[in-house]
Protein backbone atom coordinates (compact mmCIF):
# COMPACT_ATOMS: atom_id res chain seq x y z
CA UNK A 1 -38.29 -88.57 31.38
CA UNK A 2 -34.57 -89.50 31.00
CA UNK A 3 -32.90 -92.23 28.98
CA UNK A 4 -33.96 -94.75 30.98
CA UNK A 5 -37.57 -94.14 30.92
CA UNK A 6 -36.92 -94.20 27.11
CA UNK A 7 -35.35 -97.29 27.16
CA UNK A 8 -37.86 -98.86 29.02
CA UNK A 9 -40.67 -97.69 26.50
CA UNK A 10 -38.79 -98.67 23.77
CA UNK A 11 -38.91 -102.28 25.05
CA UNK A 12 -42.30 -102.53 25.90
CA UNK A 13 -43.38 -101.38 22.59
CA UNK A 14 -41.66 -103.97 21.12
CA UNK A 15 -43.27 -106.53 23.49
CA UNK A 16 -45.65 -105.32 26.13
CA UNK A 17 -45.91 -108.30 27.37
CA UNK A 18 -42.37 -108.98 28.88
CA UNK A 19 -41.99 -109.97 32.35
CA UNK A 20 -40.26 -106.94 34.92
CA UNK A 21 -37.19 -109.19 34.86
CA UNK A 22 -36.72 -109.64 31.08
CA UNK A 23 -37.27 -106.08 30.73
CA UNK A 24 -34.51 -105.89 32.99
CA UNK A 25 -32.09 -107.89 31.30
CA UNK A 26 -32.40 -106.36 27.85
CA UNK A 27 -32.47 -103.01 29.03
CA UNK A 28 -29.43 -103.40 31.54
CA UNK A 29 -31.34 -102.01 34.18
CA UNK A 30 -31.57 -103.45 37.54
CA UNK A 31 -35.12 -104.87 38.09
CA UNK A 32 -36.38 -102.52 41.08
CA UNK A 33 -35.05 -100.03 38.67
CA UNK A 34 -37.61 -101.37 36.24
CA UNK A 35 -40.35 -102.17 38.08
CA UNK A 36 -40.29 -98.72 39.88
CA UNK A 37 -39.93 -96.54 36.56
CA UNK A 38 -43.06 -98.53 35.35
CA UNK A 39 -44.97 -97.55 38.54
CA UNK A 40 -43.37 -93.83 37.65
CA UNK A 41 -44.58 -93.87 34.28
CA UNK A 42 -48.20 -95.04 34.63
CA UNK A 43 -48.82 -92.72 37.69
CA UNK A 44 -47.35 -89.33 35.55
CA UNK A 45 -49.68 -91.04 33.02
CA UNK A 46 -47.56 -91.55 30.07
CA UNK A 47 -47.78 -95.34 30.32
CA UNK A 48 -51.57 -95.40 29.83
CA UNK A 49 -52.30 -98.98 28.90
CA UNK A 50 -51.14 -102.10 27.57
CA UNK A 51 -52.41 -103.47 24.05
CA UNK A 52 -52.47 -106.62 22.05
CA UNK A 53 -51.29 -106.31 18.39
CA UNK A 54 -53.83 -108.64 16.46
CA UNK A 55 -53.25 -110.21 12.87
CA UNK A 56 -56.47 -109.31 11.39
CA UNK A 57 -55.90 -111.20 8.16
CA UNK A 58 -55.78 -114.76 10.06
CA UNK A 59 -58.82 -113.35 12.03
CA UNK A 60 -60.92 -113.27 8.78
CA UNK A 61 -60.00 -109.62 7.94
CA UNK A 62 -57.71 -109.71 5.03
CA UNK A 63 -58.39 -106.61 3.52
CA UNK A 64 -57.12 -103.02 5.04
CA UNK A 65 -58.36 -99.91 3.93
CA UNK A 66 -57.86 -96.32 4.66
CA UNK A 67 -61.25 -94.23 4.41
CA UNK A 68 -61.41 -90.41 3.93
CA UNK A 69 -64.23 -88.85 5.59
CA UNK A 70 -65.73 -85.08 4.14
CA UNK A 71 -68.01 -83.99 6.79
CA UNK A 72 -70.89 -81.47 5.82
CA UNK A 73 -70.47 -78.28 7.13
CA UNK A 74 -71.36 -77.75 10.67
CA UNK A 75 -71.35 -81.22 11.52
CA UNK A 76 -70.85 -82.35 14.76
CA UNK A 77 -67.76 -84.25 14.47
CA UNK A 78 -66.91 -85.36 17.78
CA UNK A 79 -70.33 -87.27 17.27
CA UNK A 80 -69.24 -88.78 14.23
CA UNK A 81 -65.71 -89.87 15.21
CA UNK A 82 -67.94 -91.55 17.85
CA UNK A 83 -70.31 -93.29 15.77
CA UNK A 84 -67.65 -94.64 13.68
CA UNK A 85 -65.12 -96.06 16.31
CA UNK A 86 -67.99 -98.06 17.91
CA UNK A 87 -68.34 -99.89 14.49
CA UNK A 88 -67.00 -102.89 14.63
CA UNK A 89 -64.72 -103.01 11.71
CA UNK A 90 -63.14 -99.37 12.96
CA UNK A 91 -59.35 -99.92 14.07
CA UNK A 92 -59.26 -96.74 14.67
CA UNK A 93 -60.72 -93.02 13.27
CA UNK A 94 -59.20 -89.79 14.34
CA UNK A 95 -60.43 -85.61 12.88
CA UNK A 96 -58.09 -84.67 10.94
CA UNK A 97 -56.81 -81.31 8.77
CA UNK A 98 -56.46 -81.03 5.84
CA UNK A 99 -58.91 -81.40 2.57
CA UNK A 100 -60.88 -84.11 4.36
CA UNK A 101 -62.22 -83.88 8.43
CA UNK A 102 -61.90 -87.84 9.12
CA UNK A 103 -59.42 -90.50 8.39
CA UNK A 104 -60.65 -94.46 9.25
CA UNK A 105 -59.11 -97.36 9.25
CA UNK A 106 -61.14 -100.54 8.84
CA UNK A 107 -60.70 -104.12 8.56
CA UNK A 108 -62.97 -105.73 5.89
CA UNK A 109 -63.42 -109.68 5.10
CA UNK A 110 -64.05 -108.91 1.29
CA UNK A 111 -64.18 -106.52 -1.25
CA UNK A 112 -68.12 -106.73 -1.09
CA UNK A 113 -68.03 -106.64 3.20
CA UNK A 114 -65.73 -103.44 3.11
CA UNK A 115 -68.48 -102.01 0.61
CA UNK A 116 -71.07 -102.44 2.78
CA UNK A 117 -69.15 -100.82 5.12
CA UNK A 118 -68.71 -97.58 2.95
CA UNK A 119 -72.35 -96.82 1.59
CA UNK A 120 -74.14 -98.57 4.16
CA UNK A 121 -72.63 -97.65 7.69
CA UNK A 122 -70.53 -95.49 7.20
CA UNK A 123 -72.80 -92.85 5.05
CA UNK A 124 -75.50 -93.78 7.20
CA UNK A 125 -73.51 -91.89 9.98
CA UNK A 126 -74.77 -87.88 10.04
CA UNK A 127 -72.55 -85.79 8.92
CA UNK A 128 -70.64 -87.86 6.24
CA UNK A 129 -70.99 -85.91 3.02
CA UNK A 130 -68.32 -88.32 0.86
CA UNK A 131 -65.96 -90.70 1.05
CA UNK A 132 -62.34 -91.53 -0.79
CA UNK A 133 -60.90 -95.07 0.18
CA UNK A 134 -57.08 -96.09 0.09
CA UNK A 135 -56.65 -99.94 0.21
CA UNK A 136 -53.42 -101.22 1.93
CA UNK A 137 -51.41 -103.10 -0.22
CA UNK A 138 -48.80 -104.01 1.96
């Protein structure tokens, strides 16, 4: 990967939607250029997909929170992780080190919704011996 492959990133993270030919013409790279370092990058696999950044607050999600997961000992985690992405309010959960196994973050509609979430779903998962939860303030 060389500064052009770089550049090209950089500008689709801002905007993955861009055509090949504005790509082009903030990036000062000729278009086949373009075009042909995207077909480069998603065959070596490090342009895996594109993605849609969502407000979740104007979707009816205006709260944010950041839940620690402890995991009883020998749990299976990959199960858990699992479990807890399919749930509908997960954004996304990843295993992490450290003093807890499990970091997710969730959307919730209220205070009482993202509750629900906590004791109800997410303890119900096996495996989930407690829970800490960091609310986004900004």
């Amino acid at each position: 990967m060389d500064a052009k492959d770089r550049q090209i990133l950089e500008a689709l993270e801002q905007d993955a939607s861009q055509s090949t030919k504005d790509l082009a013409r903030k990036t000062h790279i000729p278009i086949t250029t373009v075009h042909n370092r995207i077909q480069k990058l998603r065959k070596e696999g490090v342009l895996t997909h594109y993605t849609v950044k969502v407000n979740e607050s104007k979707r009816g999600f205006p709260l944010l929170a950041y839940i620690l997961v402890s995991a009883t000992p020998h749990s299976n985690q990959q199960e858990m992780l699992r479990k807890i992405r399919a749930m509908p309010t997960t954004l996304e959960a990843s295993i992490v080190t450290g003093s807890f196994d499990l970091v997710v973050k969730a959307k919730a509609q209220s205070m009482a919704h993202l509750s629900e979430l906590i004791t109800k779903q997410l303890k119900a998962v096996e495996g989930v011996e407690r829970t800490q939860t960091l609310m986004v303030l900004e």
